[in-house]
N, C-alpha and C. Protein backbone atom coordinates (compact mmCIF):
# COMPACT_ATOMS: atom_id res chain seq x y z
N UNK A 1 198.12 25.41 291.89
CA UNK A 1 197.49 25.09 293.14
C UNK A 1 197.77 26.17 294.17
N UNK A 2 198.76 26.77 293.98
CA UNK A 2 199.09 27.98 295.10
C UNK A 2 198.21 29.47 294.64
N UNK A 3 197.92 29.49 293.93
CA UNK A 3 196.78 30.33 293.69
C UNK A 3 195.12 30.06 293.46
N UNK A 4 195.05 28.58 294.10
CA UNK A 4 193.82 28.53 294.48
C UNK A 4 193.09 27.25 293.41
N UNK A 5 193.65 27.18 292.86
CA UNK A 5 193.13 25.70 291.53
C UNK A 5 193.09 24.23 292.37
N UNK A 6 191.88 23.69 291.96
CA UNK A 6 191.95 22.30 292.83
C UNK A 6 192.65 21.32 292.06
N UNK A 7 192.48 20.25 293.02
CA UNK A 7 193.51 18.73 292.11
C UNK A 7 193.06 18.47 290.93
N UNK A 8 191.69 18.62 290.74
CA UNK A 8 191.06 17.98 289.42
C UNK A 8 191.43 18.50 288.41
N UNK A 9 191.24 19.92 288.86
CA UNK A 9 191.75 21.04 287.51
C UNK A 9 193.08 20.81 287.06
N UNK A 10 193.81 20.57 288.10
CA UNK A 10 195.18 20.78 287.91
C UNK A 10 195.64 19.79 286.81
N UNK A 11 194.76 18.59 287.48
CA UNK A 11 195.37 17.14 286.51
C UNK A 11 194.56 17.23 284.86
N UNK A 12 193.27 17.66 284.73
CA UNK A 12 192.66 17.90 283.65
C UNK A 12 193.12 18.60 282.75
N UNK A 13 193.68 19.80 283.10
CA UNK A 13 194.53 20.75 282.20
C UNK A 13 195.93 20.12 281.86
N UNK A 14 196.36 19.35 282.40
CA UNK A 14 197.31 18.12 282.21
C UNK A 14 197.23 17.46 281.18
N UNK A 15 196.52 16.33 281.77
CA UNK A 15 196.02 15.42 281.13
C UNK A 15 195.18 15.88 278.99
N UNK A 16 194.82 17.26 279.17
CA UNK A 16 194.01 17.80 278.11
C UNK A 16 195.30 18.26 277.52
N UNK A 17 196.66 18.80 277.84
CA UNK A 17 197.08 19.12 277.03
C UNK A 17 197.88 18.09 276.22
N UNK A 18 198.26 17.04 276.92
CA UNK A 18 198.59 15.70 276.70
C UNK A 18 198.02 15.39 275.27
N UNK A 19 196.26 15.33 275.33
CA UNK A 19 195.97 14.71 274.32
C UNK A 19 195.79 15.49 273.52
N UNK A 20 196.08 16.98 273.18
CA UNK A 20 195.93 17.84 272.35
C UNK A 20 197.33 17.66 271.57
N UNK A 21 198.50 17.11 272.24
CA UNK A 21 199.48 16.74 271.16
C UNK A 21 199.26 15.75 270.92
N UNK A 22 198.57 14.76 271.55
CA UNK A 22 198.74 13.22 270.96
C UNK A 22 197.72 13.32 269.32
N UNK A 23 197.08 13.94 269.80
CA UNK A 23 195.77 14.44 268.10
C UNK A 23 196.54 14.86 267.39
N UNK A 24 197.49 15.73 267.90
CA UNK A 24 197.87 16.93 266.68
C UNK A 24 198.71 15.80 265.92
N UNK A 25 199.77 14.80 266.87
CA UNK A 25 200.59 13.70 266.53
C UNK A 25 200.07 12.39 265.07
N UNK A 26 198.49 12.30 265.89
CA UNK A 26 197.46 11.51 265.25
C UNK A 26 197.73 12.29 263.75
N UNK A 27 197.15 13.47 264.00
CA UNK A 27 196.28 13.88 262.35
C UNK A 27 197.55 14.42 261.68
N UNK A 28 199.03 14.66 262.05
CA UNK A 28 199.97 14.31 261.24
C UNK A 28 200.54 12.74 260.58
N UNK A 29 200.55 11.72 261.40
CA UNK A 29 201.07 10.74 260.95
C UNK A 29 199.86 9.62 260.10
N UNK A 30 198.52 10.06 260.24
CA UNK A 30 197.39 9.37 259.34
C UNK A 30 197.95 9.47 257.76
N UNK A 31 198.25 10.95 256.99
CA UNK A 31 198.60 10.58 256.11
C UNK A 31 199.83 9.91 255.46
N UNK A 32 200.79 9.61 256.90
CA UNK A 32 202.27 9.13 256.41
C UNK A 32 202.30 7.68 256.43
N UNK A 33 200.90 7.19 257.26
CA UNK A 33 200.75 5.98 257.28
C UNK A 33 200.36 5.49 256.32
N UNK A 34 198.88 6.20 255.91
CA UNK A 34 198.72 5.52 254.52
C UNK A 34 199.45 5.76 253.19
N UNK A 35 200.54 6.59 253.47
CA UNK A 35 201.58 6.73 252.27
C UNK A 35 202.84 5.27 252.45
N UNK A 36 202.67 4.77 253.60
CA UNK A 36 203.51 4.02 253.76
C UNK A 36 203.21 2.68 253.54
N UNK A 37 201.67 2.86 253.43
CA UNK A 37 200.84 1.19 253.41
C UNK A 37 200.87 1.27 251.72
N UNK A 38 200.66 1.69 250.95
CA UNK A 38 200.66 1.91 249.86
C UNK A 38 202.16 1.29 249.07
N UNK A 39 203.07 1.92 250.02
CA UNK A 39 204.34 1.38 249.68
C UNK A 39 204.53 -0.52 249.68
N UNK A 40 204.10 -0.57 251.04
CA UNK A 40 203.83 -1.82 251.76
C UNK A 40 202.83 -2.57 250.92
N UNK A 41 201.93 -2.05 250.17
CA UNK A 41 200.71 -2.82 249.45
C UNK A 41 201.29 -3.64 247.87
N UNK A 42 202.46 -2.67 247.51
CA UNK A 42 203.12 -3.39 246.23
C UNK A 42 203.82 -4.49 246.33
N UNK A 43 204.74 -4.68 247.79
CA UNK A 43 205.28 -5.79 248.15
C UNK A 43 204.23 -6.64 249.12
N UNK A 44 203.69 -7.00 249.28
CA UNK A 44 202.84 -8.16 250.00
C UNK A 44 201.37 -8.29 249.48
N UNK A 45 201.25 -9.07 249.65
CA UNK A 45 199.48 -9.67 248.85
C UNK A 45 198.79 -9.54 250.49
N UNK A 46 197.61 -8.62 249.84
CA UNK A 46 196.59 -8.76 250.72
C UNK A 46 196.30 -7.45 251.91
N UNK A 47 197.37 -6.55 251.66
CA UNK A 47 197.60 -5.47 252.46
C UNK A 47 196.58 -4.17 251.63
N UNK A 48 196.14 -3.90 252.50
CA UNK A 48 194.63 -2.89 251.80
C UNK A 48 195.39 -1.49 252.42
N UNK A 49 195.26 -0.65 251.67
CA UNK A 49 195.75 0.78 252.31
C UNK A 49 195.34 1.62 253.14
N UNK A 50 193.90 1.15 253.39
CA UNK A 50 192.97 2.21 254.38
C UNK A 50 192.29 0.86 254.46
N UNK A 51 192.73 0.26 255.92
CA UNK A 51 191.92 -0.25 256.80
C UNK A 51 191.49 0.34 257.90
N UNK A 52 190.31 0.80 258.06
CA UNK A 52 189.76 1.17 258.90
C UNK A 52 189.94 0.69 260.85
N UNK A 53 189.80 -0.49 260.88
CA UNK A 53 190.18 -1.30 262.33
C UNK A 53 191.03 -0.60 262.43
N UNK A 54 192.82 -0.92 261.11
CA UNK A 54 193.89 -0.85 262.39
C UNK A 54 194.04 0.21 262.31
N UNK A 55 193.31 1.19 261.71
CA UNK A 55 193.97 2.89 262.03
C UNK A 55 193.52 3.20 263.25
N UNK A 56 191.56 2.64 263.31
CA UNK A 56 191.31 2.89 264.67
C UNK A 56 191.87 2.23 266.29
N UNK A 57 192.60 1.25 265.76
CA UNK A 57 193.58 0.41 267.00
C UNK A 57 194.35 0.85 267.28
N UNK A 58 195.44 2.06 266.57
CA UNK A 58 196.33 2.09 266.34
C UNK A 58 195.65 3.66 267.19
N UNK A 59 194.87 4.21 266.82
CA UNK A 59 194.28 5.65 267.39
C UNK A 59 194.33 5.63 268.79
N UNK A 60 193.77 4.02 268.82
CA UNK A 60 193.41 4.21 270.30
C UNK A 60 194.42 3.71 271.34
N UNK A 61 194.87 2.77 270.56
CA UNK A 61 196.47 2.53 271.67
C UNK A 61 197.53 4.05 272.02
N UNK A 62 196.94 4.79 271.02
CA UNK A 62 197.82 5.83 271.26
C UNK A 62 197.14 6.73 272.14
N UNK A 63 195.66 7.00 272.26
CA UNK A 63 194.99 7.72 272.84
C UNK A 63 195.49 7.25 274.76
N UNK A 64 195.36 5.96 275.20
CA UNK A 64 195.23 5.05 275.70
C UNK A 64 197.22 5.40 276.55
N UNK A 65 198.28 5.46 275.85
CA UNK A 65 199.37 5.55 276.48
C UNK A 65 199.47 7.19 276.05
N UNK A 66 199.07 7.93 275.57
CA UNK A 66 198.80 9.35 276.36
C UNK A 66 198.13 9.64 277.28
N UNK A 67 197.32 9.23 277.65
CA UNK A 67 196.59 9.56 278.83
C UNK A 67 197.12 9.02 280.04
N UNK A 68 197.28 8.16 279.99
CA UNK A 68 198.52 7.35 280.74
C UNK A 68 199.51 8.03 281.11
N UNK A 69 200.14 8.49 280.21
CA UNK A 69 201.83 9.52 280.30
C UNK A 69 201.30 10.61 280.88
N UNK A 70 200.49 11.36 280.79
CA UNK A 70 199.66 12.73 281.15
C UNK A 70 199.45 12.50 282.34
N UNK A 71 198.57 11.03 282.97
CA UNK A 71 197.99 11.29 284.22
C UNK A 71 198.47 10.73 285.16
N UNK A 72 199.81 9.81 285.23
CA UNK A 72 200.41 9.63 286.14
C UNK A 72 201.11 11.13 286.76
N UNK A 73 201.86 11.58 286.06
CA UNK A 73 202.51 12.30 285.91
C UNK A 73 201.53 13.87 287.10
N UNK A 74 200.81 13.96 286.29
CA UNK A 74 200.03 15.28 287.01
C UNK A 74 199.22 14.57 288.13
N UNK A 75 199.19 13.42 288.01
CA UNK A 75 198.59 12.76 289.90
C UNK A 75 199.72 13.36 290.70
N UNK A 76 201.08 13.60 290.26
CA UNK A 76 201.87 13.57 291.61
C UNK A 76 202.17 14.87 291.46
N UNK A 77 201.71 15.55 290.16
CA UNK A 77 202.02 17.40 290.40
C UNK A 77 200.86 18.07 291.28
N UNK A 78 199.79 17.05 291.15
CA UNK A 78 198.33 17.71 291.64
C UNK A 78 199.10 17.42 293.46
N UNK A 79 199.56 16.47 293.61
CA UNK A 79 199.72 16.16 295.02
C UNK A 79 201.11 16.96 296.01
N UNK A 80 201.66 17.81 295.03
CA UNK A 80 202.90 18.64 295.50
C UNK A 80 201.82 19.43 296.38
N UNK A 81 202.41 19.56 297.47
CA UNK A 81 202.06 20.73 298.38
C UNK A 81 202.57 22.41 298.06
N UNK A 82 202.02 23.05 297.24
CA UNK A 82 202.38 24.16 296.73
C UNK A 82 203.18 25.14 297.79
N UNK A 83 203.00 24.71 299.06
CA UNK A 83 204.27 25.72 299.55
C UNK A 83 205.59 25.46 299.69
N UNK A 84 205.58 24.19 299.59
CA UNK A 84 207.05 23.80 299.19
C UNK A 84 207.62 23.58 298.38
N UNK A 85 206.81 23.79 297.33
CA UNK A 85 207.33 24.00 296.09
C UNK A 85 207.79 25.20 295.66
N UNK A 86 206.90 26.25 296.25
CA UNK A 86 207.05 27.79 296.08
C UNK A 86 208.63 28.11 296.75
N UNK A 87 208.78 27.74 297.71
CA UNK A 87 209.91 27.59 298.96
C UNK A 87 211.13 26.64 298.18
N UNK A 88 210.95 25.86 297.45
CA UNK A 88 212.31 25.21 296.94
C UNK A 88 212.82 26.48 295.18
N UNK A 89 211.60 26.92 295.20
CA UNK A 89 212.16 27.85 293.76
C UNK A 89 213.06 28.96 294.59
């Protein structure tokens, strides 16, 4: 912001890098899940290994408290007054 970037940007580039780990997080743990349901499928009746719903519930609760963690967070970096911030470094 002290070189001229507005609030939106500030929080978007935030908020975007947020969910660029929460994906990267996603498309690592998809296959550990269904390695784990598989496990889970020999002991219990009725457990399918690729259910579709809860992977996508499970996508989106996560999508859902990243964005969350991301945009509280950069609401109050977007709202620092950059000269006093410059001035406390």
């Amino acid at each position: 912001m002290a070189l001229g970037a507005r609030r939106g940007t500030v929080v978007s580039l935030i908020v975007r890098e947020v969910l660029m780990l929460a994906g990267s997080a996603v498309l690592v743990t998809i296959p550990l899940a269904i390695a784990g349901s598989a496990a889970v499928r020999s002991q219990l009746f009725g457990v399918s290994i690729a259910d579709p719903l809860i992977y996508g519930a499970g996508i989106l609760v996560i999508g859902v408290v990243a964005t969350l963690a991301g945009f509280i967070p950069a609401q109050r970096a977007a709202s620092v007054n950059p000269t006093e911030a410059l001035r406390g470094e």
